[in-house]
PDB file of N, CA and C in Angstrom:
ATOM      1  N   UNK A   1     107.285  82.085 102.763  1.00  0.00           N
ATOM      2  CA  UNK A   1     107.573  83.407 103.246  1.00  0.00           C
ATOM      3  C   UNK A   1     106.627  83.708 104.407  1.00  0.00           C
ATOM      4  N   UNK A   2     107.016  84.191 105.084  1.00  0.00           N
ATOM      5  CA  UNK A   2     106.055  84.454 106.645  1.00  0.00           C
ATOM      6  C   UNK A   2     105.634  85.790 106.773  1.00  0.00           C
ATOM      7  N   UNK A   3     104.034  86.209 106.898  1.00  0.00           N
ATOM      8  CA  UNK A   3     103.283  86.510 107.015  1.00  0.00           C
ATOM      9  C   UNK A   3     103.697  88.163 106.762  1.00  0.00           C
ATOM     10  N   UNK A   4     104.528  88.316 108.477  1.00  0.00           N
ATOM     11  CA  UNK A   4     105.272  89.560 108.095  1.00  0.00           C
ATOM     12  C   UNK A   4     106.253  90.149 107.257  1.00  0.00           C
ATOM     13  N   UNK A   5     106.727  89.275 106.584  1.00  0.00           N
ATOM     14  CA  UNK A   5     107.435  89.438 105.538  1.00  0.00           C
ATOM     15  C   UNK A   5     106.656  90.109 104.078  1.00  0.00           C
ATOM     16  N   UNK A   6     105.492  89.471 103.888  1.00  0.00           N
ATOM     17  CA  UNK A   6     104.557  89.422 102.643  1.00  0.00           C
ATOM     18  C   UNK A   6     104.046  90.539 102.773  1.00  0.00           C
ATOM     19  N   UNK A   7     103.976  91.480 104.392  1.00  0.00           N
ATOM     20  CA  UNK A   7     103.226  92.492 105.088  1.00  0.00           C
ATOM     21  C   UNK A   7     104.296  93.737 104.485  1.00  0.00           C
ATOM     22  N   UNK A   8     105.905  93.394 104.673  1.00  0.00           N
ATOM     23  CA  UNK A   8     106.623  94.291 104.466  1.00  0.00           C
ATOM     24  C   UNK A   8     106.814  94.728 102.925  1.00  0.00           C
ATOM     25  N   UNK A   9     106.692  93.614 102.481  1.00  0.00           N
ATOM     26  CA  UNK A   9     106.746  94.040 100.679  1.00  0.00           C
ATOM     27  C   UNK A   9     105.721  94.400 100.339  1.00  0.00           C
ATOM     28  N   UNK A  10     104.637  94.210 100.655  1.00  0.00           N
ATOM     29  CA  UNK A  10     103.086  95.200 100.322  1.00  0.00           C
ATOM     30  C   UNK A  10     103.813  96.327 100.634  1.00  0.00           C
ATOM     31  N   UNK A  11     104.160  96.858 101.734  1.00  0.00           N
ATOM     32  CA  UNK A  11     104.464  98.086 102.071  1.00  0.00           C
ATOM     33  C   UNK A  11     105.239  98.851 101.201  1.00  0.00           C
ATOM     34  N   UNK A  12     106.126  98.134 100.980  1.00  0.00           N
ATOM     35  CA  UNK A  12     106.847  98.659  99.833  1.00  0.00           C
ATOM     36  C   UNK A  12     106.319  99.297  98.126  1.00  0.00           C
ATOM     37  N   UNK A  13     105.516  97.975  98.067  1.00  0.00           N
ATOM     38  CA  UNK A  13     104.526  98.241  96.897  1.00  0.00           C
ATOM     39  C   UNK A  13     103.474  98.927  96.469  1.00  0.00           C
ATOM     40  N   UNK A  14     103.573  99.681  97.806  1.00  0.00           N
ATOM     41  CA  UNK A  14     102.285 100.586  98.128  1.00  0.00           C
ATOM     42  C   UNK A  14     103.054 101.718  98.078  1.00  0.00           C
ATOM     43  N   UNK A  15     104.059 101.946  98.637  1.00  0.00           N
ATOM     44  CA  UNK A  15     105.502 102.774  98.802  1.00  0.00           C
ATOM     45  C   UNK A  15     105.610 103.671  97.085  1.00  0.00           C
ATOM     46  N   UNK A  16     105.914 102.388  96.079  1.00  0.00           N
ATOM     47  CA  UNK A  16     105.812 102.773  95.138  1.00  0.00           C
ATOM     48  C   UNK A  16     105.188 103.358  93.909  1.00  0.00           C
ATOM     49  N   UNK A  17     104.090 102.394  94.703  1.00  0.00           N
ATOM     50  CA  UNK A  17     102.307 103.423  94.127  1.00  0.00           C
ATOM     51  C   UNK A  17     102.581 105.308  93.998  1.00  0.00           C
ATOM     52  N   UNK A  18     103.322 105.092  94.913  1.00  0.00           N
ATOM     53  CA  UNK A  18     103.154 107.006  95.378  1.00  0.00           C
ATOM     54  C   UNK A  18     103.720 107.338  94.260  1.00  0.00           C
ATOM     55  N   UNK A  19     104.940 106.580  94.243  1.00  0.00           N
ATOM     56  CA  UNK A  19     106.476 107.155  93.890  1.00  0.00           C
ATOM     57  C   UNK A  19     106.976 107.277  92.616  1.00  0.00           C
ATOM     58  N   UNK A  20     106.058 106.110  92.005  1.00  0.00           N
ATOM     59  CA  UNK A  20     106.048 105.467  90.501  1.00  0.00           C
ATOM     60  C   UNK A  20     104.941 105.669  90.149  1.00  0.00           C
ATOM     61  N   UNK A  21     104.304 106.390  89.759  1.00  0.00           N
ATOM     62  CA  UNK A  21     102.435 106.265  89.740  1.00  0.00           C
ATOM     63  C   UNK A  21     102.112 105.771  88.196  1.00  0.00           C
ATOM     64  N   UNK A  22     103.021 105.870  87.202  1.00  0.00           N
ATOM     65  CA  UNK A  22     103.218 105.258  85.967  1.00  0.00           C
ATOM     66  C   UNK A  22     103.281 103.744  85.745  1.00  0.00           C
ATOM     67  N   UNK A  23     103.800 103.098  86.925  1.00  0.00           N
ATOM     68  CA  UNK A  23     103.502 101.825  86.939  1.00  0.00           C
ATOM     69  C   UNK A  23     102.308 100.719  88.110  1.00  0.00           C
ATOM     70  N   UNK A  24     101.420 102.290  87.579  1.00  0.00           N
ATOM     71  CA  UNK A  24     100.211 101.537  88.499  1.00  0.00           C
ATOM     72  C   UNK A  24      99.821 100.353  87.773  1.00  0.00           C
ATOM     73  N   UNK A  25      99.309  99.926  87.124  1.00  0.00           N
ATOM     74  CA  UNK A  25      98.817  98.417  86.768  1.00  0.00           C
ATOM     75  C   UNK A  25      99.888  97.493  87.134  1.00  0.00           C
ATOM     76  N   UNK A  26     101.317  97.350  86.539  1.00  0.00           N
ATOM     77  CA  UNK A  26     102.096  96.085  87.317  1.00  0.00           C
ATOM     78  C   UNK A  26     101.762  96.337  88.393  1.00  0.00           C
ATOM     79  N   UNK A  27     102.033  97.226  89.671  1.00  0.00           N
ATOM     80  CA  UNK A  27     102.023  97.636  90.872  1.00  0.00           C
ATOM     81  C   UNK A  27     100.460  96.748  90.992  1.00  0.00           C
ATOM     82  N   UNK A  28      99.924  97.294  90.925  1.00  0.00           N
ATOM     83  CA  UNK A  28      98.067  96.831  91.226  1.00  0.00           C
ATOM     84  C   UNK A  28      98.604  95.316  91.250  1.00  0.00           C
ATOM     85  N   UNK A  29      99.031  95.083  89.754  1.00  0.00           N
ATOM     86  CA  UNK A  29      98.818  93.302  90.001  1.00  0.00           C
ATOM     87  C   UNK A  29      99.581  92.272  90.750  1.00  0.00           C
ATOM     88  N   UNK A  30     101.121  92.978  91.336  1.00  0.00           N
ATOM     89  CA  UNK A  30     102.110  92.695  92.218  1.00  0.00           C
ATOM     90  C   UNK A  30     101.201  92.612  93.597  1.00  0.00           C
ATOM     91  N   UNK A  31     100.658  94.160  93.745  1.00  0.00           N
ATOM     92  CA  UNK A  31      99.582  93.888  95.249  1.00  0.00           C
ATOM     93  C   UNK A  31      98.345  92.944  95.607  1.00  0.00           C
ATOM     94  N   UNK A  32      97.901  92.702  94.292  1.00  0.00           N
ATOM     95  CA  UNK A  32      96.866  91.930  94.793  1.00  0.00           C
ATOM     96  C   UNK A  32      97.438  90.651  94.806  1.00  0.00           C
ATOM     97  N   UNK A  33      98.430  89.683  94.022  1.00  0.00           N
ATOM     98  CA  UNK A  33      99.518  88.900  94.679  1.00  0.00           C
ATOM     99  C   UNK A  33     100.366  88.750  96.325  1.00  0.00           C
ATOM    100  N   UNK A  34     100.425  89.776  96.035  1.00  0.00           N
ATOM    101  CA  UNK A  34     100.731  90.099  97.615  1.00  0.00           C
ATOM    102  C   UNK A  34      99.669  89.854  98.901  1.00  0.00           C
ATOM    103  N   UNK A  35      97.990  90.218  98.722  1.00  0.00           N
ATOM    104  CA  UNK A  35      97.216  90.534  99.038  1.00  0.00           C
ATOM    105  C   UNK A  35      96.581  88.812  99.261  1.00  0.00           C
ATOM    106  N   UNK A  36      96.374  88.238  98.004  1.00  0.00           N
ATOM    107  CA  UNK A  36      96.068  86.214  97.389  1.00  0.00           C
ATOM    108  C   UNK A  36      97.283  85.670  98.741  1.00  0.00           C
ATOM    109  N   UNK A  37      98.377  86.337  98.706  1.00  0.00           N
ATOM    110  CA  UNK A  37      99.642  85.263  99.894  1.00  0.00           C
ATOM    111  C   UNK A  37      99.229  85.718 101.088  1.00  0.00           C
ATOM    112  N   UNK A  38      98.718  86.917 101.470  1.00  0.00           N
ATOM    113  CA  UNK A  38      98.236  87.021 102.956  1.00  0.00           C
ATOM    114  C   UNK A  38      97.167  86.127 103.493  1.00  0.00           C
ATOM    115  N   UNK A  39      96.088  86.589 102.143  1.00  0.00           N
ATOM    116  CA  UNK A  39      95.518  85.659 102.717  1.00  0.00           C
ATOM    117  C   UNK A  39      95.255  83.957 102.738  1.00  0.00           C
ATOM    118  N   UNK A  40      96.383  83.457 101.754  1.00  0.00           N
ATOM    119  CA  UNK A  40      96.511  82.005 102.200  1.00  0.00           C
ATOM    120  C   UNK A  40      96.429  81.287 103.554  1.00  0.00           C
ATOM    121  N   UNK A  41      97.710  82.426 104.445  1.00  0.00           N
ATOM    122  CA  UNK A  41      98.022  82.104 105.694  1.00  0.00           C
ATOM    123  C   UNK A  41      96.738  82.008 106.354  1.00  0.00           C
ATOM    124  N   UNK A  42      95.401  82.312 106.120  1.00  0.00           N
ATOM    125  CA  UNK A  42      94.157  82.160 106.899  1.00  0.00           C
ATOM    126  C   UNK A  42      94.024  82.926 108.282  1.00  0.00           C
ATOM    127  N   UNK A  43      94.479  84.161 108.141  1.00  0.00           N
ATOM    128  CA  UNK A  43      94.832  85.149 108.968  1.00  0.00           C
ATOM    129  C   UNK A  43      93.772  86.526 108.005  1.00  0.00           C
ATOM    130  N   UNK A  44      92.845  86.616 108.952  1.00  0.00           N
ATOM    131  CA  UNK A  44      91.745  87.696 108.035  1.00  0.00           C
ATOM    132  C   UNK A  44      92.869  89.145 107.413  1.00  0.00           C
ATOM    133  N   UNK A  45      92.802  89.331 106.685  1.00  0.00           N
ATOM    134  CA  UNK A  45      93.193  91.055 106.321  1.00  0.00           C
ATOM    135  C   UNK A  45      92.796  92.358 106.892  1.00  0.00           C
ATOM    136  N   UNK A  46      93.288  92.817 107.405  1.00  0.00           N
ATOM    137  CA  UNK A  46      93.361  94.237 107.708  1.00  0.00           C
ATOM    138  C   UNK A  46      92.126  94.970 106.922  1.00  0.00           C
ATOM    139  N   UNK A  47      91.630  95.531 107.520  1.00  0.00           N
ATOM    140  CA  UNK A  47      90.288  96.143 106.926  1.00  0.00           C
ATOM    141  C   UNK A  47      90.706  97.148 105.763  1.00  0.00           C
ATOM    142  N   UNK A  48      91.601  97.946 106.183  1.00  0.00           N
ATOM    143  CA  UNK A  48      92.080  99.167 105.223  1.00  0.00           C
ATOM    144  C   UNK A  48      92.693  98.498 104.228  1.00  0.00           C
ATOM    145  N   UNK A  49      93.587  97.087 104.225  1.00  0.00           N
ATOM    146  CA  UNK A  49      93.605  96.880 103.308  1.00  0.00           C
ATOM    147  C   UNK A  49      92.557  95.853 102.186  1.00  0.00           C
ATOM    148  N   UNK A  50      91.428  95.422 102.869  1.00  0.00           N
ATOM    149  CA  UNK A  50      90.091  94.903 102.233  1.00  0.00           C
ATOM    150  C   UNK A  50      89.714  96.095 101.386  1.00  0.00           C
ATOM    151  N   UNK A  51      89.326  97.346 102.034  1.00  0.00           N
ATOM    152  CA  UNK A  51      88.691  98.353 101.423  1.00  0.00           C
ATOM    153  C   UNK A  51      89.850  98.499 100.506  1.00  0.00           C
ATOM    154  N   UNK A  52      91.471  98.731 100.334  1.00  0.00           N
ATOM    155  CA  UNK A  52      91.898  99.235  99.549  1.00  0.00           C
ATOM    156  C   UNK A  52      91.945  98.300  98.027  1.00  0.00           C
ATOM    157  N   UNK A  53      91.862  97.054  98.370  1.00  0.00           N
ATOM    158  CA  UNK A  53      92.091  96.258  97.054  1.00  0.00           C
ATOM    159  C   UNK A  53      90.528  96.517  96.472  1.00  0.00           C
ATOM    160  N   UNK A  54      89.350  96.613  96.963  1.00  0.00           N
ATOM    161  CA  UNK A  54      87.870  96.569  96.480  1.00  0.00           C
ATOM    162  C   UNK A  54      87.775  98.184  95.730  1.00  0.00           C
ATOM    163  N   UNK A  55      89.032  99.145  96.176  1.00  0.00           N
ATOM    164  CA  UNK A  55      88.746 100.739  95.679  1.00  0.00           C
ATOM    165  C   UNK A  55      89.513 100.164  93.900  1.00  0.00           C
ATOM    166  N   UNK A  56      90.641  99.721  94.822  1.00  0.00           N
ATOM    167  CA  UNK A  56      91.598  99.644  93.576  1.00  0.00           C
ATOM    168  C   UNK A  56      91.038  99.073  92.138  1.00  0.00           C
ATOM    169  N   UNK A  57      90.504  97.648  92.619  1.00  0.00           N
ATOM    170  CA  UNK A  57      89.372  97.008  91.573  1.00  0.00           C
ATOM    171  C   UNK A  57      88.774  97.770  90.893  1.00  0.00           C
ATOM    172  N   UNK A  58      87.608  98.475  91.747  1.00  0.00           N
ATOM    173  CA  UNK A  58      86.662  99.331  90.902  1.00  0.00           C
ATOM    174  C   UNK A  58      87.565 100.446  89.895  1.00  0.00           C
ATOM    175  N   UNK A  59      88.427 100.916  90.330  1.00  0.00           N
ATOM    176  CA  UNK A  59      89.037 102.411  89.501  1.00  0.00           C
ATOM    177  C   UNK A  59      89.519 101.551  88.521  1.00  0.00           C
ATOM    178  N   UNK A  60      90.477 100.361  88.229  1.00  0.00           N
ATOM    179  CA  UNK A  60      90.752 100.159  87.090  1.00  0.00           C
ATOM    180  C   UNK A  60      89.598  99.548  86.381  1.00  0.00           C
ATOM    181  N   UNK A  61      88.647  98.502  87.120  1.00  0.00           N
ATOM    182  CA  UNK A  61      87.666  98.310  86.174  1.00  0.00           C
ATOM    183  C   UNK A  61      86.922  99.808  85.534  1.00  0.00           C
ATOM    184  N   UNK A  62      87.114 101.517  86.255  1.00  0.00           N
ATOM    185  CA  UNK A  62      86.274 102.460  85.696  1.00  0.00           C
ATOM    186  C   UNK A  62      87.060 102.416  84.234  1.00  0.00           C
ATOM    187  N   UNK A  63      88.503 102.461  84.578  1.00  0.00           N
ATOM    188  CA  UNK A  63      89.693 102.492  83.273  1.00  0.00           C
ATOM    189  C   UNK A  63      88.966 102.290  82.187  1.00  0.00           C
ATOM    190  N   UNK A  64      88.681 100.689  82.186  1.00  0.00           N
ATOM    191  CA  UNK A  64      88.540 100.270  81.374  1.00  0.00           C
ATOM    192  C   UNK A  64      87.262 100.481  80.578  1.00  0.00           C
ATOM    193  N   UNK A  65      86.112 100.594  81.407  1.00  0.00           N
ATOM    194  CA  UNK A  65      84.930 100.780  80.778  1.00  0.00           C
ATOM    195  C   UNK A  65      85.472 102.554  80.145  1.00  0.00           C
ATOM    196  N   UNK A  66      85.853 103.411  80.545  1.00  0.00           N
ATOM    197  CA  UNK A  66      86.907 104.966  80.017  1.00  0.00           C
ATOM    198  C   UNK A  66      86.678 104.730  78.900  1.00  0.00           C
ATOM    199  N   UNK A  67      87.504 103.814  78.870  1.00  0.00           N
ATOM    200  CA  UNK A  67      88.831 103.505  77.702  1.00  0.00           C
ATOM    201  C   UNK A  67      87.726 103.190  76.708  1.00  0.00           C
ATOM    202  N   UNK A  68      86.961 102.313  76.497  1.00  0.00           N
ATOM    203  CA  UNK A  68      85.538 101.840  75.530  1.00  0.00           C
ATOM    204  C   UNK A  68      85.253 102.735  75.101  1.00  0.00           C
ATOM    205  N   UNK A  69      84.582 103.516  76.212  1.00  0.00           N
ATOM    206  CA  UNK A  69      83.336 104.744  75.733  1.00  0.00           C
ATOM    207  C   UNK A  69      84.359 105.446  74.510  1.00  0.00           C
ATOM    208  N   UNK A  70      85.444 106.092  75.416  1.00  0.00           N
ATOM    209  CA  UNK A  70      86.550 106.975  74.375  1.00  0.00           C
ATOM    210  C   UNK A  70      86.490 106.277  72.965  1.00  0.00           C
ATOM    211  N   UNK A  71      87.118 104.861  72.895  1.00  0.00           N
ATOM    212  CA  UNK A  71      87.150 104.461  71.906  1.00  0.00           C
ATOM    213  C   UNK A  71      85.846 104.582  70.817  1.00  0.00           C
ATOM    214  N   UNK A  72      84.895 104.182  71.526  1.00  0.00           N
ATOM    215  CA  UNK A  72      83.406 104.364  70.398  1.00  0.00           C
ATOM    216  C   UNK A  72      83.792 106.103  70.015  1.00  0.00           C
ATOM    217  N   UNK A  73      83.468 107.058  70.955  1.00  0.00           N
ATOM    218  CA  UNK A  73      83.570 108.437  70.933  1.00  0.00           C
ATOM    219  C   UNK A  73      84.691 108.724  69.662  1.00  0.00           C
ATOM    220  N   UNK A  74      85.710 108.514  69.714  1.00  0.00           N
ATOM    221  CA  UNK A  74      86.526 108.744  68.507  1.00  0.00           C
ATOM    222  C   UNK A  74      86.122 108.148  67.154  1.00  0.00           C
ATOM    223  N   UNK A  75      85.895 106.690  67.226  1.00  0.00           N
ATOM    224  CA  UNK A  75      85.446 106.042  66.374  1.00  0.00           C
ATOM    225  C   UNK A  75      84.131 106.865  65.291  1.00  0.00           C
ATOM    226  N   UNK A  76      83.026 107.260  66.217  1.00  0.00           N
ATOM    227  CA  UNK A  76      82.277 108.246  66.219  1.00  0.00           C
ATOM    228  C   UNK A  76      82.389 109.628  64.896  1.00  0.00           C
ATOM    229  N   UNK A  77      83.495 110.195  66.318  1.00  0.00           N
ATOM    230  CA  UNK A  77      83.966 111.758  65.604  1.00  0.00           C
ATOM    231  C   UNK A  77      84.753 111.097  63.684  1.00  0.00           C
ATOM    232  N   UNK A  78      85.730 109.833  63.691  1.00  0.00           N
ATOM    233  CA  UNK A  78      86.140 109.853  62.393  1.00  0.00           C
ATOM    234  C   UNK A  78      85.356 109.636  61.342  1.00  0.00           C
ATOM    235  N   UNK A  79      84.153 109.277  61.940  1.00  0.00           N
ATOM    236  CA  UNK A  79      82.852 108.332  60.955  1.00  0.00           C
ATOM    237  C   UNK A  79      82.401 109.768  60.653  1.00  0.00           C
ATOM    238  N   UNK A  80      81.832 110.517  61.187  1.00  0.00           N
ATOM    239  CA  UNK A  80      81.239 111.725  60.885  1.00  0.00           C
ATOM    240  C   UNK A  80      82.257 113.302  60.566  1.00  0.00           C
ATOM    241  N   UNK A  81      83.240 113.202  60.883  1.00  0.00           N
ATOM    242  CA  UNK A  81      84.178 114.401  60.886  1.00  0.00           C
ATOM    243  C   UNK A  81      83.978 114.357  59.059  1.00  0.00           C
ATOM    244  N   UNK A  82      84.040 115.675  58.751  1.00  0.00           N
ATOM    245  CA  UNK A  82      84.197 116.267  57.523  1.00  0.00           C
ATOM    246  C   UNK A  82      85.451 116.156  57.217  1.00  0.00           C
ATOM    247  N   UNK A  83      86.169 115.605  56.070  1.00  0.00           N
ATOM    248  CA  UNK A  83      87.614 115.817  55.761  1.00  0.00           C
ATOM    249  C   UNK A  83      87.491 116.833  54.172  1.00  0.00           C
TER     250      UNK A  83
END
């Protein structure tokens, strides 16, 4: 697939980010696929999109560390909650 092609379906996939915001994680992992084929071609990346895959990274890695804390936090409240 050629270069601009791989350029136009990011676009799209970014398109849908907006549009679909419920299927951010497939989306995320479709783009950074997208992102691995650009840069095969050995053609540097677009800066905005360097910064955007390094934002994207961090927010789902925040997800996940979220998602932990919450989990202990509940875990927590059932250990001690009065029934």
């Amino acid at each position: 697939m050629a270069f601009d092609d791989i350029e136009a379906e990011l676009g799209l996939l970014l398109t849908r980010m907006i549009d679909e915001p419920k299927d951010r994680h497939e989306l995320y992992f479709q783009i950074r696929q997208k992102l691995k084929e650009m840069k095969a071609y050995g053609a540097p990346l677009p800066e905005d999109l360097v910064q955007f895959e390094q934002d994207l990274e961090a927010e789902f890695a925040a997800e996940n560390v979220d998602a932990v804390r919450r989990e202990r936090m509940y875990s927590a409240i059932k250990r001690r909650s009065k029934r």
